[in-house]
Protein backbone atom coordinates (compact mmCIF):
# COMPACT_ATOMS: atom_id res chain seq x y z
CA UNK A 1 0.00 0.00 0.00
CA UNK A 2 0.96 3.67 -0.14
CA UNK A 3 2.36 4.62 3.13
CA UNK A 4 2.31 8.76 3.94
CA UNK A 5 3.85 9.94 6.83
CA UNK A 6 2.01 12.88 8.18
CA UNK A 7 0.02 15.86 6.51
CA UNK A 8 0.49 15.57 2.17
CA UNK A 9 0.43 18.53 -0.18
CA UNK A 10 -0.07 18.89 -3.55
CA UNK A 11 -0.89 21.19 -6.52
CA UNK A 12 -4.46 21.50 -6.90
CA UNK A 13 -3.69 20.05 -10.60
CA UNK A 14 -2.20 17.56 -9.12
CA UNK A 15 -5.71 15.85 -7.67
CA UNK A 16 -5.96 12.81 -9.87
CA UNK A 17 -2.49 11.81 -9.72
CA UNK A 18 -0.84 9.52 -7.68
CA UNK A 19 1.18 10.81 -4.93
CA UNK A 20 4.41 9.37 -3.66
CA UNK A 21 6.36 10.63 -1.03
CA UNK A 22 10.29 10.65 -2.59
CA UNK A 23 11.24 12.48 -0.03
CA UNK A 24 9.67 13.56 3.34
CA UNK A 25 9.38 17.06 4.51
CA UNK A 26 11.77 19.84 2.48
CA UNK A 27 15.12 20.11 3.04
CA UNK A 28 15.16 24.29 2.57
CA UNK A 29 11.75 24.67 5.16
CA UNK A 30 13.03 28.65 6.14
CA UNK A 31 10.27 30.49 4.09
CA UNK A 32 8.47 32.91 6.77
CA UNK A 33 4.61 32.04 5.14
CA UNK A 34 4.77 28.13 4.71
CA UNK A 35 3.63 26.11 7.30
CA UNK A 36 3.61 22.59 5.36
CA UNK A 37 6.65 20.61 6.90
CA UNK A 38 7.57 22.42 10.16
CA UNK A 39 6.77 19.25 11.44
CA UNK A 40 8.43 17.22 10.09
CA UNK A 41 12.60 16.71 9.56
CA UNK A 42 14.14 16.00 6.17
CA UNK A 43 15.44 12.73 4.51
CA UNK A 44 14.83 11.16 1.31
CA UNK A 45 13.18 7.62 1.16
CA UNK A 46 14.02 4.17 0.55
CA UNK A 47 14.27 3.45 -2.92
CA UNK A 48 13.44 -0.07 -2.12
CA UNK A 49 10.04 0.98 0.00
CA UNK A 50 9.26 3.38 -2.84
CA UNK A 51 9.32 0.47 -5.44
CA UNK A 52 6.98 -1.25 -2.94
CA UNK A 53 4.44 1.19 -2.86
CA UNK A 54 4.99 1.54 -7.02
CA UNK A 55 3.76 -2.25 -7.45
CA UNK A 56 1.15 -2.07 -4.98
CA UNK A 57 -0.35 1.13 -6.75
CA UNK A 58 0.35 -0.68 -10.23
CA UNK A 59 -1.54 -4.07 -8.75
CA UNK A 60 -4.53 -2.06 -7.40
CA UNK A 61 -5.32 1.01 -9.12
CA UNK A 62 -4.26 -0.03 -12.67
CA UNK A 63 -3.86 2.46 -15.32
CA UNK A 64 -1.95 5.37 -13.36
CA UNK A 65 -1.02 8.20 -15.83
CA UNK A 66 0.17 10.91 -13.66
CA UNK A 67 2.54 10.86 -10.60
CA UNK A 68 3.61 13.64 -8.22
CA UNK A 69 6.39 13.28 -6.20
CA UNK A 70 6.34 14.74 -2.45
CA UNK A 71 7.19 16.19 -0.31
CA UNK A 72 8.50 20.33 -0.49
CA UNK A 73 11.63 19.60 -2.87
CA UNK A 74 11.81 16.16 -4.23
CA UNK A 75 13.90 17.41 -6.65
CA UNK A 76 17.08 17.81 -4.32
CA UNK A 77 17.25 14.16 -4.33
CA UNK A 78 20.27 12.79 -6.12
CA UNK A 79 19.35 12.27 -9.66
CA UNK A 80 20.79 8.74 -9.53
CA UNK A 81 17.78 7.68 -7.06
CA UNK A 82 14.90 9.99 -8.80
CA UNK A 83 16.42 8.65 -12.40
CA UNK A 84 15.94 5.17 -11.24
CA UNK A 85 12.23 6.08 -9.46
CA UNK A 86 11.40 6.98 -12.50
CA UNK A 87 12.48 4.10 -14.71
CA UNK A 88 10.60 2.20 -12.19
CA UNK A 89 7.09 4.33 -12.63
CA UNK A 90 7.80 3.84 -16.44
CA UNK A 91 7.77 0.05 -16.02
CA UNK A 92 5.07 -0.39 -13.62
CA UNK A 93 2.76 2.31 -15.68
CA UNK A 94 2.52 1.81 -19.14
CA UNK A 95 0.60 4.67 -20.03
CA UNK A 96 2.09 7.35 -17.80
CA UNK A 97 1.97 10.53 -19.28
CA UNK A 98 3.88 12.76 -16.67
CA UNK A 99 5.74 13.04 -13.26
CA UNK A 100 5.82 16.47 -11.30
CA UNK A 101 7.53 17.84 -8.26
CA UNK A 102 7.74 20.71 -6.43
CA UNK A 103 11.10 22.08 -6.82
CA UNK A 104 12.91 25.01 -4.56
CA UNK A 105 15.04 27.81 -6.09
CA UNK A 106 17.56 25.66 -3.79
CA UNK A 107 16.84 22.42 -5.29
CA UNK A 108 17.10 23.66 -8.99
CA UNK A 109 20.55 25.41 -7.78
CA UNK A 110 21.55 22.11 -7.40
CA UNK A 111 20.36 20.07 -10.27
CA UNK A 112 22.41 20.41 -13.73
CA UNK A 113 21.00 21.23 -16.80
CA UNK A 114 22.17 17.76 -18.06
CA UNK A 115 20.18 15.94 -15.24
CA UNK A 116 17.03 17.77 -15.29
CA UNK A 117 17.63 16.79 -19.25
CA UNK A 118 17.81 13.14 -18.55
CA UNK A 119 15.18 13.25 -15.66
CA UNK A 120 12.76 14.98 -18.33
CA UNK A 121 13.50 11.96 -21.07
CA UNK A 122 12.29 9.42 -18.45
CA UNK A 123 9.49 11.34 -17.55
CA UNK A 124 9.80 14.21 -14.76
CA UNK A 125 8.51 17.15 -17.30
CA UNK A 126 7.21 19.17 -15.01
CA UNK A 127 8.52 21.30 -11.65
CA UNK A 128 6.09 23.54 -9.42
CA UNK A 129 8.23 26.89 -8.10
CA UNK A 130 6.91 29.16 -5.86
CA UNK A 131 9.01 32.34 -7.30
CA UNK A 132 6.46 34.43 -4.92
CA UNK A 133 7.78 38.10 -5.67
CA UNK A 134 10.93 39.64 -8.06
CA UNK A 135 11.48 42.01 -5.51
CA UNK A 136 14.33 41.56 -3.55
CA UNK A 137 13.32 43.01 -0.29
CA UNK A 138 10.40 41.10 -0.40
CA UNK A 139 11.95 37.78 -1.00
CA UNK A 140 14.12 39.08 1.84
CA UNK A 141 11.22 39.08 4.18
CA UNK A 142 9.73 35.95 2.90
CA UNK A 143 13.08 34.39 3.94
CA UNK A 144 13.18 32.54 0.78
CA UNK A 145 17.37 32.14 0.69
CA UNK A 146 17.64 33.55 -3.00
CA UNK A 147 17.03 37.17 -4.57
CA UNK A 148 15.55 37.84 -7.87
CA UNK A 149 18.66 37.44 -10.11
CA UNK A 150 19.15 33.94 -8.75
CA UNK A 151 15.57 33.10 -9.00
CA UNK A 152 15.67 34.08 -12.96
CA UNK A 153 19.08 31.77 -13.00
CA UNK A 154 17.58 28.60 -11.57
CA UNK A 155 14.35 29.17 -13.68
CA UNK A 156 15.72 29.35 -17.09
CA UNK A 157 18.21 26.05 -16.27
CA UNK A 158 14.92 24.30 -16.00
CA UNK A 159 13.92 26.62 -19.19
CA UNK A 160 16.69 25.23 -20.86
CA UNK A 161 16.72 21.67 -20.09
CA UNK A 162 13.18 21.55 -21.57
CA UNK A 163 11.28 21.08 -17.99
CA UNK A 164 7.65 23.17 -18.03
CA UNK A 165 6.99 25.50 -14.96
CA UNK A 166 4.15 25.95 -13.20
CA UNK A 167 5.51 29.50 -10.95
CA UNK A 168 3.76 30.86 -8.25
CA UNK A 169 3.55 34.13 -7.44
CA UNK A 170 2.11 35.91 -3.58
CA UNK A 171 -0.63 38.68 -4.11
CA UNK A 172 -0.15 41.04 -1.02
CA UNK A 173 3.81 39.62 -0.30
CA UNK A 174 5.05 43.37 -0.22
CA UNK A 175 2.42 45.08 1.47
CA UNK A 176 1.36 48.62 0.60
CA UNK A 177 4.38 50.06 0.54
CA UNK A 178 5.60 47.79 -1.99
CA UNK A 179 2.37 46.41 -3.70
CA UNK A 180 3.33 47.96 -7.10
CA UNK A 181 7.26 47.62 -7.22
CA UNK A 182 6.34 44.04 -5.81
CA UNK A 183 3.75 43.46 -9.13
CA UNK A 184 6.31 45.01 -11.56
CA UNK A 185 9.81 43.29 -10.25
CA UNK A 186 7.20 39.81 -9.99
CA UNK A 187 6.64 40.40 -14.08
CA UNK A 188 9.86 40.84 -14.83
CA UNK A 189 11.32 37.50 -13.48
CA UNK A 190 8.27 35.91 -14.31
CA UNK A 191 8.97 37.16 -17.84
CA UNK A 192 12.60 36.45 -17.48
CA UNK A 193 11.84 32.50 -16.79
CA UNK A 194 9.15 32.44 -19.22
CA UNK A 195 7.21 29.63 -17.23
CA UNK A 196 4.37 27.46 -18.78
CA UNK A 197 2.05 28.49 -16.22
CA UNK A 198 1.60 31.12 -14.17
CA UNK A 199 -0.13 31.76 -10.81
CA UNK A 200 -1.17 33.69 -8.00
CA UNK A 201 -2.05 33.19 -4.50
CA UNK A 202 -2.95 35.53 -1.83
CA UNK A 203 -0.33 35.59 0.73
CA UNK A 204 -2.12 34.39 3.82
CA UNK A 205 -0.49 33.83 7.72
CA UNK A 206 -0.83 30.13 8.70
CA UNK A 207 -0.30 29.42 12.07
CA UNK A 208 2.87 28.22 13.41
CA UNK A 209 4.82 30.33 10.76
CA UNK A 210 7.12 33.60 11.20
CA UNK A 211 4.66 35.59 9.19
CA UNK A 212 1.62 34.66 11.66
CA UNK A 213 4.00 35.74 14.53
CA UNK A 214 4.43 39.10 12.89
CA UNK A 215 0.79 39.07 11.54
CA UNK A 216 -0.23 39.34 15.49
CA UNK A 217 2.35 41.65 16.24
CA UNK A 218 0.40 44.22 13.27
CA UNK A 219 3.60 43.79 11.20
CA UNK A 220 1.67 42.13 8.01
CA UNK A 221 -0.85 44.46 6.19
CA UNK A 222 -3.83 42.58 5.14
CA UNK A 223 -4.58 44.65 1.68
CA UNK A 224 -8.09 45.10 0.49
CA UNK A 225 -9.78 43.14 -2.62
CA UNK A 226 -9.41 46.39 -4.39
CA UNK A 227 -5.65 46.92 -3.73
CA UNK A 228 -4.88 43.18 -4.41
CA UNK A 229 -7.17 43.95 -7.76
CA UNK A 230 -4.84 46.53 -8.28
CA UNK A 231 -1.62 44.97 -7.86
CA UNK A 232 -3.14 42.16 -9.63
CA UNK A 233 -3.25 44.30 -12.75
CA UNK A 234 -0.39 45.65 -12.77
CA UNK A 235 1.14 42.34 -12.63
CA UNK A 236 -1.07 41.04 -15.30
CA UNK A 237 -0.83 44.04 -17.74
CA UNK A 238 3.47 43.56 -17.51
CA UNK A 239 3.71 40.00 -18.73
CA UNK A 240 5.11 39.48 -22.02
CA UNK A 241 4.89 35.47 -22.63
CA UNK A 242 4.49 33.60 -25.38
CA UNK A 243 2.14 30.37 -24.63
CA UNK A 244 1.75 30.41 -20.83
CA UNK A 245 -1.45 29.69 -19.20
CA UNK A 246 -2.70 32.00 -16.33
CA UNK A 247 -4.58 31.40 -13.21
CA UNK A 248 -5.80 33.44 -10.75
CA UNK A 249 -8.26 31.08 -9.53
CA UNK A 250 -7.00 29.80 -6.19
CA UNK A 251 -9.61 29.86 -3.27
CA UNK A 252 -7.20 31.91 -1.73
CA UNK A 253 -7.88 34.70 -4.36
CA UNK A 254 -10.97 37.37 -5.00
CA UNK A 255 -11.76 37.63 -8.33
CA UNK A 256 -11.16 34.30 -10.79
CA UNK A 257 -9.51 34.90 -13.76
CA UNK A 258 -7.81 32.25 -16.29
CA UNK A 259 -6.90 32.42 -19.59
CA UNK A 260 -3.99 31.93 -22.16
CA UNK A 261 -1.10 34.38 -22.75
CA UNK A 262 -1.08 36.39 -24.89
CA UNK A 263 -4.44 35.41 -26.22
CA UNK A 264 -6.39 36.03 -23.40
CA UNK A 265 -4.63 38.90 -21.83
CA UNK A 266 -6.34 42.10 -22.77
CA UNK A 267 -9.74 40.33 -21.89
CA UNK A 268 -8.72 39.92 -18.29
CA UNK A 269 -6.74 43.21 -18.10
CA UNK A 270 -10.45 44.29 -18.88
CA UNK A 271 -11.95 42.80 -16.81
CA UNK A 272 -9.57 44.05 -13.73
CA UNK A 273 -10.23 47.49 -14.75
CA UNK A 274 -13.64 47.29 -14.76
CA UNK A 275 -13.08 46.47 -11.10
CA UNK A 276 -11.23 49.07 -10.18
CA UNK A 277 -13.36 51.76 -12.12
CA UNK A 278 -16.84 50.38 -10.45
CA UNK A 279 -15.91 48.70 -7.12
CA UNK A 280 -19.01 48.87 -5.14
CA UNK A 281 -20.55 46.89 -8.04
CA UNK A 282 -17.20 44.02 -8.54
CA UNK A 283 -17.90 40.25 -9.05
CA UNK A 284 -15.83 39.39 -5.68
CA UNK A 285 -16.72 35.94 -4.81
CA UNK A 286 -19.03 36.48 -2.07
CA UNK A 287 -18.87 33.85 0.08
CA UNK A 288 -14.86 34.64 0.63
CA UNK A 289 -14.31 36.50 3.41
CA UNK A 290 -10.80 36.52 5.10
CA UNK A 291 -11.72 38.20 8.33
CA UNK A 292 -8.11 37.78 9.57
């Protein structure tokens, strides 16, 4: 059977596929927002216990096409054991169409282009990065252990050794005083990396995390629908990419907006200033309220 040790994430497109645990908890775990795997202390697993739980899955559930390898940074594993995990998901699922991770600026630091190559010709095509903001004294606050020029660096070795992106980016992440320099410098790395998919969030304090310490403290500004609508468009009206997919449709968020880039682009642009022109009257989701 498939044996998970405590509390499992995943990317919301990630709900179908089957989830393995390559490696438990994440082996950076300093970002000030993320609550996920204070609990729980690094290692990688058991190749042998991971084949285990491969021909158990392949036994009982049958025609698996997509896999998603936890925990926080699978990819920092060496790429001896994640080449031969997946060789082994190849084998046991004949139809398998893709295997994703979540991968850490730290992680991708440490991966070579020619590795991420190979991994991506047996099957691991896919990385989830949380870039959050391409401001550097935001990413300072968020503790995230890289600035924006690394960020762009690690991206576009992934870029390069033909791995899609799905990037994440943190609505709210520099406040007020930053909101707009926080949109524009997020644009510009997100352009820089040129990323498959693109996403936002809106950063919230979870308990047990630095930033719900200084959230109690009054040291996090909680920014209105209209301000995050605004900083929202800003960061939507700077992208310049070729073939991405946007989303802004994370429960986490106000307004839902999704669409393909450039295609799509001026419609939701549109559709943010419509918002900010006519507030009283926007389509904010109305059963979302933060109350924080």
């Amino acid at each position: 059977m498939i044996r998970h040790e405590g509390r499992v994430y995943r990317p919301p497109s990630e709900a179908d596929s089957l989830i393995l645990q390559a490696t438990i908890g994440c082996s950076y775990n300093e970002c000030a927002f993320c609550g996920m795997y204070r609990d729980k202390r690094f290692r990688v697993r058991k190749l042998e216990e991971l084949c285990e739980e491969i021909d158990w899955a392949a036994a009982e559930l049958g025609d698996v096409q997509k896999v998603f390898l936890a925990d926080g940074d699978a990819l920092v594993a060496k790429a001896s054991f994640l080449a031969a995990l997946c060789e082994k998901l190849r084998e046991a699922f004949p139809r398998l169409r893709r295997v994703s991770c979540y991968a850490s600026p730290q992680a991708l630091a440490v991966r070579s282009v020619e590795e991420m190559s190979m991994l991506r010709e047996l099957g691991l095509t896919l990385y989830y990065l949380g870039i959050e903001s391409g401001h550097d004294t935001v990413l300072e606050r968020l503790v995230k252990g890289v600035d924006a020029s690394e960020m762009i660096r690690v991206g576009q070795k992934a870029g390069e050794a033909g791995v899609k992106l799905s990037t994440m980016i943190l609505l709210g992440a520099g406040g007020r005083e930053l909101s707009q320099a926080h949109a524009r410098e997020s644009a510009r790395v997100v352009n820089a990396i040129a990323p498959r998919f693109v996403s936002t969030l809106v950063m919230t304090p979870v308990e047990d995390t630095p930033l719900w310490e200084q959230a109690r403290e009054g040291g996090v500004d909680e920014l209105s629908p209209i301000e995050l609508a605004c900083e929202l468009r800003t960061f939507l009206g700077e992208l310049e990419l070729e073939g991405s997919i946007f989303r802004s449709n994370h429960a986490s968020n106000y307004l839902a907006l999704a669409g393909s880039l450039p295609r799509d682009q001026a419609r939701m642009v549109a559709s943010l200033d419509a918002v900010l022109a006519d507030p009283e009257h926007a389509a904010f989701r109305p059963e979302w309220s933060r109350g924080l």
